[in-house]
N, C-alpha and C. Protein backbone atom coordinates (compact mmCIF):
# COMPACT_ATOMS: atom_id res chain seq x y z
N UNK A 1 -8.57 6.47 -8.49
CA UNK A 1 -7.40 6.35 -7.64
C UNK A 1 -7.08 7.72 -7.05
N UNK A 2 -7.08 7.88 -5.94
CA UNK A 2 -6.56 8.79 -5.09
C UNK A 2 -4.74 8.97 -4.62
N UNK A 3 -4.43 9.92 -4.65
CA UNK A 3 -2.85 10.24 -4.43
C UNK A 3 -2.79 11.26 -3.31
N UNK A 4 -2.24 10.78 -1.89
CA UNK A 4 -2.03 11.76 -0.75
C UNK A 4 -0.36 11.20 -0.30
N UNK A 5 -0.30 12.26 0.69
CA UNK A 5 1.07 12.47 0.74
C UNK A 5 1.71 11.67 2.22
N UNK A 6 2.60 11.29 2.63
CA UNK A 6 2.83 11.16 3.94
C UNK A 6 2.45 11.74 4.87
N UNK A 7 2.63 13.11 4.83
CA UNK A 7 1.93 13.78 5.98
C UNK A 7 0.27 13.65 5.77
N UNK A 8 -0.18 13.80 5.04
CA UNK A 8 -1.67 13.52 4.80
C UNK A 8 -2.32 12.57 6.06
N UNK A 9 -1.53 11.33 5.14
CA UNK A 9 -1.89 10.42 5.91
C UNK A 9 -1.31 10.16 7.63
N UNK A 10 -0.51 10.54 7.79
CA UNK A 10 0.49 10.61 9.18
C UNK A 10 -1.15 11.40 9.82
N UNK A 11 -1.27 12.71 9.38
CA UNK A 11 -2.11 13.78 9.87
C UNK A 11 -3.74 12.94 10.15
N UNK A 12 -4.07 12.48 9.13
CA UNK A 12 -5.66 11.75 9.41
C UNK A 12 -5.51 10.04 9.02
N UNK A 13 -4.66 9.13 9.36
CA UNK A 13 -4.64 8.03 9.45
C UNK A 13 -5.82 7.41 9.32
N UNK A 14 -6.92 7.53 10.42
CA UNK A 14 -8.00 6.98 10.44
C UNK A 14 -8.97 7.20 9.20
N UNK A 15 -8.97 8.69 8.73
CA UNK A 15 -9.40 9.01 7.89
C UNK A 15 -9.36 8.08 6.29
N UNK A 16 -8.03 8.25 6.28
CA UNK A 16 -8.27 7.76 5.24
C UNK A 16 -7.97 5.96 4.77
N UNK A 17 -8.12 5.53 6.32
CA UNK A 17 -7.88 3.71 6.12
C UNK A 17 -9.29 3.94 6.14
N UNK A 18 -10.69 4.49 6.33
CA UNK A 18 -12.22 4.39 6.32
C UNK A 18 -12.37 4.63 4.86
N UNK A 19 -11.90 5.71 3.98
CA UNK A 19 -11.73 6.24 2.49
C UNK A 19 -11.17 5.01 1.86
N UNK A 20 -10.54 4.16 1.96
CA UNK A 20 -9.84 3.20 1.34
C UNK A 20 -11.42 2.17 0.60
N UNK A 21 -11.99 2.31 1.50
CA UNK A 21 -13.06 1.12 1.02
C UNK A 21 -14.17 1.73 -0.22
N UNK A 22 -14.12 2.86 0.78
CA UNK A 22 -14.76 4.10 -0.57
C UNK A 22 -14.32 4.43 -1.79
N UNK A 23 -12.75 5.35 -1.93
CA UNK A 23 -12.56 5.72 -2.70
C UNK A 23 -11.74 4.70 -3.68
N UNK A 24 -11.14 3.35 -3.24
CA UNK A 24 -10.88 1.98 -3.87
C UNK A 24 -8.76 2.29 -3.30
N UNK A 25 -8.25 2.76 -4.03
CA UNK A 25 -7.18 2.55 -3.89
C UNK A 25 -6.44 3.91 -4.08
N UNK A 26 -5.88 3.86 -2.33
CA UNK A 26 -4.70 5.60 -2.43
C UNK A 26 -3.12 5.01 -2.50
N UNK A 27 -2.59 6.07 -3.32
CA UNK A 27 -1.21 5.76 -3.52
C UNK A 27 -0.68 6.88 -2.73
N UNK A 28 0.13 6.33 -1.90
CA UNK A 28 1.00 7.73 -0.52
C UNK A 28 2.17 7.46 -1.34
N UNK A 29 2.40 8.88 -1.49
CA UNK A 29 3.74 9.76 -2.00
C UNK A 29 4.72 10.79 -1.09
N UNK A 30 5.70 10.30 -1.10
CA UNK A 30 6.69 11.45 -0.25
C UNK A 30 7.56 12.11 -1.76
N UNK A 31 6.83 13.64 -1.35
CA UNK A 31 7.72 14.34 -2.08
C UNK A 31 7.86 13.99 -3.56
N UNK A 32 6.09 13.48 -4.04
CA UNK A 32 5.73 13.05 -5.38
C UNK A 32 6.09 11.86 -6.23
N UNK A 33 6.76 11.02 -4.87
CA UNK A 33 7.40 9.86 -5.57
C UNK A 33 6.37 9.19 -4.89
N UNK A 34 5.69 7.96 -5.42
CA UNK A 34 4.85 6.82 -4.71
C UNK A 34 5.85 5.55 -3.95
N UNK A 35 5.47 6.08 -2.53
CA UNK A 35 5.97 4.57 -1.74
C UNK A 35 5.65 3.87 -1.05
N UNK A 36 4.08 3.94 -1.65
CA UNK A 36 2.91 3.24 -0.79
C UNK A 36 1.52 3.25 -1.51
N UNK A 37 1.04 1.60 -1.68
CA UNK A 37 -0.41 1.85 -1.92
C UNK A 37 -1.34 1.52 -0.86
N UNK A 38 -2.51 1.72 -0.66
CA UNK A 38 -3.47 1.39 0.37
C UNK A 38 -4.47 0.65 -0.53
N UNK A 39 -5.06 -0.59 -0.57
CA UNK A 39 -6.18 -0.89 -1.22
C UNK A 39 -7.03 -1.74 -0.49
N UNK A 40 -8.80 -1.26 -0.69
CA UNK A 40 -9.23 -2.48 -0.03
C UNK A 40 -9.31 -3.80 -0.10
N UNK A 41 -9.49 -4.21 1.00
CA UNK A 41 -9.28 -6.03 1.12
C UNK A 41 -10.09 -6.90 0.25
N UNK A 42 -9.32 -7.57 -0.18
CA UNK A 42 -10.52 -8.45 -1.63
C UNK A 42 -11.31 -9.35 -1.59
N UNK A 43 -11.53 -9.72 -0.12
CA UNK A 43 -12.83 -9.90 0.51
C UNK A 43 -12.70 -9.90 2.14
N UNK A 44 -13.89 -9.57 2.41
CA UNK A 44 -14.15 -9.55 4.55
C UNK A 44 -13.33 -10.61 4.97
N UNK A 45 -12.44 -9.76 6.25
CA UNK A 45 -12.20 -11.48 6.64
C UNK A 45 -12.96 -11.60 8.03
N UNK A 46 -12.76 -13.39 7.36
CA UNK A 46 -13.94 -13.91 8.45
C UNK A 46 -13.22 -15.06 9.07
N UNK A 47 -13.43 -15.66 10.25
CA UNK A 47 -12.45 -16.58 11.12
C UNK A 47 -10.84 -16.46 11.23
N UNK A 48 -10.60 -17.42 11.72
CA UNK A 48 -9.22 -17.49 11.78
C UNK A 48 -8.65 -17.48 10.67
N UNK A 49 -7.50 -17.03 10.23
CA UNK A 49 -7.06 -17.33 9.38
C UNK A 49 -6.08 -18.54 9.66
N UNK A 50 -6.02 -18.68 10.88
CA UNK A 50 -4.59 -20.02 10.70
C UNK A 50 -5.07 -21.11 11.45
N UNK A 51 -6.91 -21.22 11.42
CA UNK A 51 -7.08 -22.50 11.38
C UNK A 51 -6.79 -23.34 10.87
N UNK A 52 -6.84 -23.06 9.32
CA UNK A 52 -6.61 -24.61 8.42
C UNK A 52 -5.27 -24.57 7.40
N UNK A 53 -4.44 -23.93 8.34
CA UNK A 53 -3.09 -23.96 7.89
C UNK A 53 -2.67 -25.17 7.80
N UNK A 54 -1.70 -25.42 6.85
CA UNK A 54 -0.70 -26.62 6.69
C UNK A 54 0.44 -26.67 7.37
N UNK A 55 1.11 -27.47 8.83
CA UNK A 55 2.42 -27.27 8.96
C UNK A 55 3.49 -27.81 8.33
N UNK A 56 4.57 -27.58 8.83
CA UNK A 56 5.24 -27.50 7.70
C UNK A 56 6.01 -29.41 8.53
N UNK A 57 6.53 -30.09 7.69
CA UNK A 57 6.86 -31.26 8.17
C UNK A 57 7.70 -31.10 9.74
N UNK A 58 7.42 -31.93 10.78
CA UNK A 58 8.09 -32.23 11.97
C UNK A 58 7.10 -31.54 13.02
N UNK A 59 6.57 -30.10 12.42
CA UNK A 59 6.07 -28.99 13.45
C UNK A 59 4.91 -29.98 14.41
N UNK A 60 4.29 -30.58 13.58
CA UNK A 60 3.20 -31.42 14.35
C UNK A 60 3.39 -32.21 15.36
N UNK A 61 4.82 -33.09 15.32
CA UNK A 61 4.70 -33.65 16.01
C UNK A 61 5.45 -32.85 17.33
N UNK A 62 5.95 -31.63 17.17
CA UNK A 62 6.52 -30.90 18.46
C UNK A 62 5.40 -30.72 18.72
N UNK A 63 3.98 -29.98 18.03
CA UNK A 63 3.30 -29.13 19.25
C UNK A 63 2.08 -29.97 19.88
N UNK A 64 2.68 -32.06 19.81
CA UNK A 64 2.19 -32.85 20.48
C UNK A 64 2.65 -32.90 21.51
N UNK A 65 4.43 -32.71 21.61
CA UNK A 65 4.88 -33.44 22.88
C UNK A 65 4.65 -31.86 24.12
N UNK A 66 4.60 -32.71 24.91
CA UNK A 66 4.07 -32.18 26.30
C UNK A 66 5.36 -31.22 26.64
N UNK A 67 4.18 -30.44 27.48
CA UNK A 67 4.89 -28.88 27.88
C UNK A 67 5.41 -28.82 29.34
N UNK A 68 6.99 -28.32 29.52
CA UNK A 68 6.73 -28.33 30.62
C UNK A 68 8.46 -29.35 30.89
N UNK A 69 8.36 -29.72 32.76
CA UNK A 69 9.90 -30.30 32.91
C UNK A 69 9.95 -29.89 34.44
N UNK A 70 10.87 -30.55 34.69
CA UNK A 70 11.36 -29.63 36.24
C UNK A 70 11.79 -28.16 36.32
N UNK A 71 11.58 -27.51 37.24
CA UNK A 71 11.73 -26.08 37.30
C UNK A 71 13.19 -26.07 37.40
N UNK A 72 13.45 -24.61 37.07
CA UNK A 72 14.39 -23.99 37.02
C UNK A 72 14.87 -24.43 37.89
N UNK A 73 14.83 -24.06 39.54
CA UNK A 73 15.38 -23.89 40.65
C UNK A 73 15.71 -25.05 40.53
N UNK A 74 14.94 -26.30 40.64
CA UNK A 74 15.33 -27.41 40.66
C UNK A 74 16.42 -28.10 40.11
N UNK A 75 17.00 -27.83 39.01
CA UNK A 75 17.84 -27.73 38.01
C UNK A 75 19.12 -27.78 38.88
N UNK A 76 18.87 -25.97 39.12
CA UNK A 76 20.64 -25.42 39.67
C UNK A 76 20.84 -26.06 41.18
N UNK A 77 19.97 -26.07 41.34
CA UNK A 77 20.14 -27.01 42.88
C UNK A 77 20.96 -28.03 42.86
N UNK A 78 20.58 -28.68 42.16
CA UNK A 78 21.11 -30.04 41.56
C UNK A 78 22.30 -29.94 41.30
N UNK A 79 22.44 -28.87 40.51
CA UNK A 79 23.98 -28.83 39.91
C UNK A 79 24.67 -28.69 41.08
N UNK A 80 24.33 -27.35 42.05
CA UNK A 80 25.13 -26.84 43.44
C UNK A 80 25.41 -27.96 44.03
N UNK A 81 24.26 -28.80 43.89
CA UNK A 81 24.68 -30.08 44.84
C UNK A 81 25.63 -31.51 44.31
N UNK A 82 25.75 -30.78 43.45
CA UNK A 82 26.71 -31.97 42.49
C UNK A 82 25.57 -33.67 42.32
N UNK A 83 24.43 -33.10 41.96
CA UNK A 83 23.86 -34.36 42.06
C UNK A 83 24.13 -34.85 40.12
């Protein structure tokens, strides 16, 4: 386990999110207190992740119904015109 500091990391960011896979897991400290770990990912990711999500009840059937309506303009027109 590796221990760097805020500025460390502020200073070489890139650096050390590439070190993460290497050196396993850095703990960032401001001023010797830890308020941050970095660890690598616990496996590659691969595809989508929110292909085979579950929604949550109702959501399905909104992102069936159709998109869309009369335009805006059309709207206030209407109203102006007292229709």
């Amino acid at each position: 386990m590796k221990t760097i500091s805020i500025k460390e990391l502020h200073d070489q960011t890139g650096h050390w999110l590439r070190r993460v896979s290497v050196v396993g897991e850095i703990i960032v400290t401001e001023r010797g207190t830890p308020v941050a770990r970095m660890v690598p990912p616990s496996r590659p990711a691969t595809g989508n992740p929110f292909a085979n999500r579950k929604l949550l009840r109702g959501i399905a059937k909104l992102l069936q119904r159709p998109i869309g309506g009369p335009d805006s303009a059309e709207i206030i027109a209407a109203m102006r015109d007292g229709r």
